[in-house]
PDB file of N, CA and C in Angstrom:
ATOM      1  N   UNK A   1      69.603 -30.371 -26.109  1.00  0.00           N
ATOM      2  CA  UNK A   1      69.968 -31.729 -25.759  1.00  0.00           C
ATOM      3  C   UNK A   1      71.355 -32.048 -26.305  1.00  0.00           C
ATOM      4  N   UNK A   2      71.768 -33.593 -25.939  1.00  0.00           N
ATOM      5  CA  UNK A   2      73.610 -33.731 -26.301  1.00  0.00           C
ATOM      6  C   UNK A   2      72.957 -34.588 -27.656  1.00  0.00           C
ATOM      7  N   UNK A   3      74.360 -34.812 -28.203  1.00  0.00           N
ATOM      8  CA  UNK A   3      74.496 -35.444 -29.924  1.00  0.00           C
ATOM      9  C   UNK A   3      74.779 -36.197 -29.309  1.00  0.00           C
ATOM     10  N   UNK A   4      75.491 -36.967 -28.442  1.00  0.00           N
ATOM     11  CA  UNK A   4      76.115 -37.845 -27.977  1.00  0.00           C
ATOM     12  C   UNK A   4      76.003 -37.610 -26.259  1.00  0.00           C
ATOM     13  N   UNK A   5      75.736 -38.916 -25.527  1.00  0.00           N
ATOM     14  CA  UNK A   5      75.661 -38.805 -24.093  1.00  0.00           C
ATOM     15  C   UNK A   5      77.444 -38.292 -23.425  1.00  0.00           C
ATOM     16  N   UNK A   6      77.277 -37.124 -22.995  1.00  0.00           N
ATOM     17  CA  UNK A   6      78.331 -37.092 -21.737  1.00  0.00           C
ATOM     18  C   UNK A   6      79.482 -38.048 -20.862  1.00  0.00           C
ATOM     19  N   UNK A   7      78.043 -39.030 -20.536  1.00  0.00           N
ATOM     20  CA  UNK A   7      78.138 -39.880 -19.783  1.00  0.00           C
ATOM     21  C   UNK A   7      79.911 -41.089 -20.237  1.00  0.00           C
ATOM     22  N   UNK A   8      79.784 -41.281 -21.495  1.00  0.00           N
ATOM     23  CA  UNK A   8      80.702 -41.913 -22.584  1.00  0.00           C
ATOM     24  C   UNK A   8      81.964 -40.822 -22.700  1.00  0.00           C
ATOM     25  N   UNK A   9      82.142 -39.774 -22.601  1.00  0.00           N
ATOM     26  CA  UNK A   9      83.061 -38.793 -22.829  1.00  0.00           C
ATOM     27  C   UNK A   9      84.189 -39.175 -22.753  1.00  0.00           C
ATOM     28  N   UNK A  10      84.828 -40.392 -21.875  1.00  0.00           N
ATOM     29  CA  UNK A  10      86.006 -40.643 -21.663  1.00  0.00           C
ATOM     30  C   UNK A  10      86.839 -42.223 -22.435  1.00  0.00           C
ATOM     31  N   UNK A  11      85.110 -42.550 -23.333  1.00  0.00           N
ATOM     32  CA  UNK A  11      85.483 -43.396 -23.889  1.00  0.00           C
ATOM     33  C   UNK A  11      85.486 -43.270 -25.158  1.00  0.00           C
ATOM     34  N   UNK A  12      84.843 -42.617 -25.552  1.00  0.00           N
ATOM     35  CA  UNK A  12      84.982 -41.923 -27.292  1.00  0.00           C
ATOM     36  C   UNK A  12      86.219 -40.913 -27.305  1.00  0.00           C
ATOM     37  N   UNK A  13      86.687 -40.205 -26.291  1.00  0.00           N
ATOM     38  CA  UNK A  13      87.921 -39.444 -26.243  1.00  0.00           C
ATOM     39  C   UNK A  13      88.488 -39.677 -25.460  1.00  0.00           C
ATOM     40  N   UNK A  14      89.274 -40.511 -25.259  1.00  0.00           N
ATOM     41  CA  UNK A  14      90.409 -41.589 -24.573  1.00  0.00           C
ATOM     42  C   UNK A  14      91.142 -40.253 -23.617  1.00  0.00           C
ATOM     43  N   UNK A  15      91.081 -40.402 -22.218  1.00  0.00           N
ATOM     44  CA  UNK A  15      92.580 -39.540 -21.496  1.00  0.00           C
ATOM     45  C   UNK A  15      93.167 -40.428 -21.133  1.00  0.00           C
ATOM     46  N   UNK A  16      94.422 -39.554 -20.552  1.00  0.00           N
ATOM     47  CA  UNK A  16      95.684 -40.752 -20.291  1.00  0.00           C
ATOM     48  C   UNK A  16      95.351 -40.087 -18.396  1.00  0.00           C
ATOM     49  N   UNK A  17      96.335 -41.464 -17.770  1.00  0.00           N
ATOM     50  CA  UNK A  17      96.660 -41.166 -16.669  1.00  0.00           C
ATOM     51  C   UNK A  17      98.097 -41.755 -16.462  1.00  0.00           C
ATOM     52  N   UNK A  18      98.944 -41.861 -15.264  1.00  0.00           N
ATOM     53  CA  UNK A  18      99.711 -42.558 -15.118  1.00  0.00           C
ATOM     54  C   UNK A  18      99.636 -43.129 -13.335  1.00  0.00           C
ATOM     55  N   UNK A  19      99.916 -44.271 -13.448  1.00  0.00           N
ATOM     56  CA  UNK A  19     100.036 -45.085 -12.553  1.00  0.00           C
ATOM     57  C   UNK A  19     101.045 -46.079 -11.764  1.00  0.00           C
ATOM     58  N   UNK A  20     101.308 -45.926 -10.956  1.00  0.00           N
ATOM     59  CA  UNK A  20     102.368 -46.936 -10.247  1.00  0.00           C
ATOM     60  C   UNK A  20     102.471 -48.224 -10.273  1.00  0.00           C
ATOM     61  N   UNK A  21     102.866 -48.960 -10.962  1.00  0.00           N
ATOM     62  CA  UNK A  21     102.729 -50.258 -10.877  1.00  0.00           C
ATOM     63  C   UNK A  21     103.041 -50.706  -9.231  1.00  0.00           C
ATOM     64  N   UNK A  22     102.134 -51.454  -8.800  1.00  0.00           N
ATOM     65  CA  UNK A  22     102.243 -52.161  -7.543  1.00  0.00           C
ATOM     66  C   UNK A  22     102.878 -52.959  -6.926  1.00  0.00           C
ATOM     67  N   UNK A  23     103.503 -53.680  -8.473  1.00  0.00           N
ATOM     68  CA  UNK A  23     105.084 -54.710  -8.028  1.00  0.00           C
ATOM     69  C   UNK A  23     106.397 -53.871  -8.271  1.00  0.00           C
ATOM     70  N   UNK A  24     106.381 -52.731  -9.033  1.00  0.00           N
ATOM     71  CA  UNK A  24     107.870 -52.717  -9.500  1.00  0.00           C
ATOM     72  C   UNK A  24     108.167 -51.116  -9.525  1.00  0.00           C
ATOM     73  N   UNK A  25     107.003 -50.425  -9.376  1.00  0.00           N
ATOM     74  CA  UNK A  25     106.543 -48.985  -9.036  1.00  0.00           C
ATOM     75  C   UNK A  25     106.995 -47.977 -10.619  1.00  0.00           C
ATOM     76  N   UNK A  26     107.196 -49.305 -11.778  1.00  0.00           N
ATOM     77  CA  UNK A  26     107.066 -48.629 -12.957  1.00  0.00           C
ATOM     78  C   UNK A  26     105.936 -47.701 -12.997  1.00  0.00           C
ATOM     79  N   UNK A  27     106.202 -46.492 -13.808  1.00  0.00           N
ATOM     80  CA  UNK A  27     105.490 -45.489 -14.109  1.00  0.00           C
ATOM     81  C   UNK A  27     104.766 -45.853 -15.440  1.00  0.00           C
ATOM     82  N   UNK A  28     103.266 -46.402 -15.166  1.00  0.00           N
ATOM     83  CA  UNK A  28     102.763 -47.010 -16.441  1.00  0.00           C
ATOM     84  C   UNK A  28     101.523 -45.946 -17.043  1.00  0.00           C
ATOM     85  N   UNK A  29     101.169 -45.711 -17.920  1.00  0.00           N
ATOM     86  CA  UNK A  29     100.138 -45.034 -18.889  1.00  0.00           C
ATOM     87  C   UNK A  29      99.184 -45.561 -19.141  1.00  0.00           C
ATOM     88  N   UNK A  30      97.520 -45.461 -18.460  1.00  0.00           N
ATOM     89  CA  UNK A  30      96.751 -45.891 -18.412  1.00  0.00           C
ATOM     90  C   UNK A  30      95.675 -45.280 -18.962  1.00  0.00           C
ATOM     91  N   UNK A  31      95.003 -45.799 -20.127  1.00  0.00           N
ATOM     92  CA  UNK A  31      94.386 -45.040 -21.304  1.00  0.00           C
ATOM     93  C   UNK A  31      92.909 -45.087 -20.562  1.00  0.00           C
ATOM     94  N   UNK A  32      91.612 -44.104 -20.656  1.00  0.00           N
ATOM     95  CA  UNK A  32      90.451 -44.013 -19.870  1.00  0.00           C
ATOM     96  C   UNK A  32      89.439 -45.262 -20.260  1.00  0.00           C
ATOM     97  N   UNK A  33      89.631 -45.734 -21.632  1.00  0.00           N
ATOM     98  CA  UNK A  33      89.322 -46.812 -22.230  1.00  0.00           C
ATOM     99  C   UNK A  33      89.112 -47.628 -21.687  1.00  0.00           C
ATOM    100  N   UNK A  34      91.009 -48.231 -21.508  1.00  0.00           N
ATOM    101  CA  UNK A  34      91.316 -49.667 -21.503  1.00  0.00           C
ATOM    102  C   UNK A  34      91.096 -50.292 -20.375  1.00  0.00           C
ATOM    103  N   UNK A  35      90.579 -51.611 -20.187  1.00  0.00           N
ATOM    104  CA  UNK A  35      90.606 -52.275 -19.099  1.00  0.00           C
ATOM    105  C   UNK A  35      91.490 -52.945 -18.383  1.00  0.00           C
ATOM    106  N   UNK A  36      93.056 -52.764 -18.633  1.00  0.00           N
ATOM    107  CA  UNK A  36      94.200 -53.699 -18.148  1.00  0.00           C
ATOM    108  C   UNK A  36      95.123 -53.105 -19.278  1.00  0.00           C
ATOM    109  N   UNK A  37      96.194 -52.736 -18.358  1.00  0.00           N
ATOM    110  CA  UNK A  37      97.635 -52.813 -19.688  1.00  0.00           C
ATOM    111  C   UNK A  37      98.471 -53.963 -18.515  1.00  0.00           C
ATOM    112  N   UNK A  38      99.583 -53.969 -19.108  1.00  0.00           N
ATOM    113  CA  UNK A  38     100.946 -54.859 -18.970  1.00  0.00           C
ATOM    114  C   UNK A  38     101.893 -54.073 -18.531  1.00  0.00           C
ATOM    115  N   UNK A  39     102.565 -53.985 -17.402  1.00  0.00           N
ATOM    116  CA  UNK A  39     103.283 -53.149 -17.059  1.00  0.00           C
ATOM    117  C   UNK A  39     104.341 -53.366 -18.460  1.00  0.00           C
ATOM    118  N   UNK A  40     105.523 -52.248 -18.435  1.00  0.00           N
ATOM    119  CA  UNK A  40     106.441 -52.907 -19.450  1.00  0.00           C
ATOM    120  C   UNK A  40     107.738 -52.801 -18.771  1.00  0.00           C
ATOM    121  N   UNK A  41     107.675 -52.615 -17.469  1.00  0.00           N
ATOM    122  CA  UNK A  41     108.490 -52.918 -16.242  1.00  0.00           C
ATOM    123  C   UNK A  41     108.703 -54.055 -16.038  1.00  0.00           C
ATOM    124  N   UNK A  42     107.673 -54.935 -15.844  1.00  0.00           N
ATOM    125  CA  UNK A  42     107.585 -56.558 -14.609  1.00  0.00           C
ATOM    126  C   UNK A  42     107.095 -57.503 -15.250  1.00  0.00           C
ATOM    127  N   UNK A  43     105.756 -56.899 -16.315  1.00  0.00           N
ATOM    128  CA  UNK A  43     104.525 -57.686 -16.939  1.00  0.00           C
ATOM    129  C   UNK A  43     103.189 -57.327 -15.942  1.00  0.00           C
ATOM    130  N   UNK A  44     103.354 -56.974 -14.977  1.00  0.00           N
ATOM    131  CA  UNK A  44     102.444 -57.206 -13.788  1.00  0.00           C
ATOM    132  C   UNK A  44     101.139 -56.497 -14.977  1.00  0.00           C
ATOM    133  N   UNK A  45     100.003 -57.200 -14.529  1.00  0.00           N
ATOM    134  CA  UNK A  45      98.700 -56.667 -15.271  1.00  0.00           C
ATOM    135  C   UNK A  45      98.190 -55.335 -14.306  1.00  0.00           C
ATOM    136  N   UNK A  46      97.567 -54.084 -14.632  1.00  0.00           N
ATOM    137  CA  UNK A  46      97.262 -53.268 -13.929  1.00  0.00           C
ATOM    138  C   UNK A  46      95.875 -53.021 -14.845  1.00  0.00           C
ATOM    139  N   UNK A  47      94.953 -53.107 -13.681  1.00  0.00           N
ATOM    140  CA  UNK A  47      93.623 -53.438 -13.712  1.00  0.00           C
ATOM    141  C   UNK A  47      93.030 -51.789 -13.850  1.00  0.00           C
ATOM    142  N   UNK A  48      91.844 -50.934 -14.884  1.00  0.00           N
ATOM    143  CA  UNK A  48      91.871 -49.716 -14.881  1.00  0.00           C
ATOM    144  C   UNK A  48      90.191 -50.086 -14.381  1.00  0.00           C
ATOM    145  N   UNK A  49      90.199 -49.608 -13.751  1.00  0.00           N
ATOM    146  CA  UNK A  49      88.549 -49.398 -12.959  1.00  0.00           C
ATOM    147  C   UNK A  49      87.569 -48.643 -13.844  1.00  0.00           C
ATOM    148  N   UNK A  50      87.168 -49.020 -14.794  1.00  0.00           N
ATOM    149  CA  UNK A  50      86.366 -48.271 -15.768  1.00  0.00           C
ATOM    150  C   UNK A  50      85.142 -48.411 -15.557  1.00  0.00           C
ATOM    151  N   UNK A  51      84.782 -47.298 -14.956  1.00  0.00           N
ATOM    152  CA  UNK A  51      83.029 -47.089 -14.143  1.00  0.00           C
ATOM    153  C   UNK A  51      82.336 -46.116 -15.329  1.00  0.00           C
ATOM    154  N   UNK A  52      81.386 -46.880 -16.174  1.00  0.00           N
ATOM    155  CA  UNK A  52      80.235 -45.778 -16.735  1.00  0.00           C
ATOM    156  C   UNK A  52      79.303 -46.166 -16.951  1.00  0.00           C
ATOM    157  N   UNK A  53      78.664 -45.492 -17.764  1.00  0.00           N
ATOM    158  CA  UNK A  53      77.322 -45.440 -18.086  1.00  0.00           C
ATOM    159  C   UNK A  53      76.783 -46.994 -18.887  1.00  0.00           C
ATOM    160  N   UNK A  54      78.127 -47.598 -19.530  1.00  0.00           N
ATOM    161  CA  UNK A  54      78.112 -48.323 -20.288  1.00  0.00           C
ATOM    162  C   UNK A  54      77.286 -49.419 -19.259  1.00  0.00           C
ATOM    163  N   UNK A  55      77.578 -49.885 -18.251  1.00  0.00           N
ATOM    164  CA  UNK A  55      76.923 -51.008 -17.334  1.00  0.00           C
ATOM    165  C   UNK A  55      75.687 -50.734 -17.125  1.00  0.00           C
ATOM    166  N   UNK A  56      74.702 -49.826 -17.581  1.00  0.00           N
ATOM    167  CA  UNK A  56      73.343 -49.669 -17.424  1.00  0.00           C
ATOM    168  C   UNK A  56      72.839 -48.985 -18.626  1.00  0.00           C
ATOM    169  N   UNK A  57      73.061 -48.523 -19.191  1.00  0.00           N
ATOM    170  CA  UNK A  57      72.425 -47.477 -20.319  1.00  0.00           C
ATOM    171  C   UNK A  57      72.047 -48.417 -21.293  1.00  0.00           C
ATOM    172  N   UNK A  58      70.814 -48.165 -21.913  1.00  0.00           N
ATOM    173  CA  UNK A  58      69.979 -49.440 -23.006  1.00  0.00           C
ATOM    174  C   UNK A  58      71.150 -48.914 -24.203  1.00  0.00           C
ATOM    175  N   UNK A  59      71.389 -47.755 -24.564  1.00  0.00           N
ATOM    176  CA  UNK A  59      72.116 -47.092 -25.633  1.00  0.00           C
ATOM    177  C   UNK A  59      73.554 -47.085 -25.698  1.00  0.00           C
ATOM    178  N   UNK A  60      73.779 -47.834 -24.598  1.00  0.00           N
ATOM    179  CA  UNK A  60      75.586 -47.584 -24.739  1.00  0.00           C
ATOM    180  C   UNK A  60      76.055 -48.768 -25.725  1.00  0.00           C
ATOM    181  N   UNK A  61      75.729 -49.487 -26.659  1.00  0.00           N
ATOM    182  CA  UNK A  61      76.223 -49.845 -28.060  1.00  0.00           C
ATOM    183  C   UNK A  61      76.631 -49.037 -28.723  1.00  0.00           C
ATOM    184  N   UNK A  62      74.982 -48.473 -28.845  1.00  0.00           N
ATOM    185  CA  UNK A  62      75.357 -47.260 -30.187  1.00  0.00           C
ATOM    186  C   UNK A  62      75.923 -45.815 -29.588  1.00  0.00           C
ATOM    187  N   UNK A  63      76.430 -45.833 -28.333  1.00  0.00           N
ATOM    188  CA  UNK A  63      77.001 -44.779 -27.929  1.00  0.00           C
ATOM    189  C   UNK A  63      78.546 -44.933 -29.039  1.00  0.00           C
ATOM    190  N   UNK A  64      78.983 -46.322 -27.867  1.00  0.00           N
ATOM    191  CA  UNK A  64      80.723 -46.098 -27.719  1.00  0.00           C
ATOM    192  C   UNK A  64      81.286 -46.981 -29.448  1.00  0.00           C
ATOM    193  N   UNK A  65      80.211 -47.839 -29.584  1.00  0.00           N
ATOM    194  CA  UNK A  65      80.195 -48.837 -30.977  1.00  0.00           C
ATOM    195  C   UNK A  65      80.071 -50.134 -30.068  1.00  0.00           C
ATOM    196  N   UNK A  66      79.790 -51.244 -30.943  1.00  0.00           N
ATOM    197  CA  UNK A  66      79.686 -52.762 -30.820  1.00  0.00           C
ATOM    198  C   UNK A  66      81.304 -52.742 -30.278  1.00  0.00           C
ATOM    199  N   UNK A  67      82.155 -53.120 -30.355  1.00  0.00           N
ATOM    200  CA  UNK A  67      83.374 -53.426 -30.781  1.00  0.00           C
ATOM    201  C   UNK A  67      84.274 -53.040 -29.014  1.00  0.00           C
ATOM    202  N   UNK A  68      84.030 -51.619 -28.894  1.00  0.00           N
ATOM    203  CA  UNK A  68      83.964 -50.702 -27.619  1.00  0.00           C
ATOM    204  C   UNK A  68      83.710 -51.654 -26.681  1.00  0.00           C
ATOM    205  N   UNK A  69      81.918 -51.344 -26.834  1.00  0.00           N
ATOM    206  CA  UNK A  69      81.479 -51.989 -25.835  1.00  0.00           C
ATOM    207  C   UNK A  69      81.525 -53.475 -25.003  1.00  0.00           C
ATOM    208  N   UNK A  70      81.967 -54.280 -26.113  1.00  0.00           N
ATOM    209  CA  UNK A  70      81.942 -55.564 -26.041  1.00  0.00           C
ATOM    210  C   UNK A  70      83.671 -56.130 -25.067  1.00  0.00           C
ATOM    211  N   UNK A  71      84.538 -54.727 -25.612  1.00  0.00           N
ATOM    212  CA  UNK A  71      85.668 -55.021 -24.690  1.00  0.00           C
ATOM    213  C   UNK A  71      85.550 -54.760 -23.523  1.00  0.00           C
ATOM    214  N   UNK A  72      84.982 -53.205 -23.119  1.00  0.00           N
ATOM    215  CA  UNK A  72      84.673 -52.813 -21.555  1.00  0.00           C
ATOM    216  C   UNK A  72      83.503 -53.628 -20.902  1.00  0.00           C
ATOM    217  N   UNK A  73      82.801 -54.596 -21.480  1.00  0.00           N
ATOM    218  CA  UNK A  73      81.755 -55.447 -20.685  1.00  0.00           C
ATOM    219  C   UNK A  73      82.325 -56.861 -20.592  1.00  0.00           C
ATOM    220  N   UNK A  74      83.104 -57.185 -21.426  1.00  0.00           N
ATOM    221  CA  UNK A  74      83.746 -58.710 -21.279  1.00  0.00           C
ATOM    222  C   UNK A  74      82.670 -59.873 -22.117  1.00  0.00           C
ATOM    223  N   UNK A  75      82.029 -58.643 -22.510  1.00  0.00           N
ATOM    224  CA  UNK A  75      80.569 -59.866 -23.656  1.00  0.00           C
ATOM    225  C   UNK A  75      81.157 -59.935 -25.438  1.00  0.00           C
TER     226      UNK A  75
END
């Protein structure tokens, strides 16, 4: 069995991506985490689509921590 769910993998070990900003086509760095950075081009907010386990799993507190979780759910 896992020590830790899979499912969380990208939120306990952060990847990067990069992304186009949509107003100004700055080249921005978008952490697997975060839910929104700031371009540092325009300001424009760029929204990161963070799909996991966290929106259903009884355990994803004590997966990612209180603290984690409470930013990627908006609670």
């Amino acid at each position: 069995m896992f020590s830790k769910c899979p499912g969380a993998a990208n939120i306990r070990r952060p990847t990067i991506k990069t992304k186009d900003c949509p107003e100004c086509a700055y080249e921005v760095e978008v952490f697997s985490d975060e839910v929104q950075v700031k371009c540092p081009g325009c300001g424009f907010i760029i929204y990161n689509n963070v799909q996991s386990c966290i929106q259903w799993c009884r355990y994803a507190i004590e997966c990612v921590g209180e603290d984690k979780y409470k930013e990627l759910t908006g609670n």
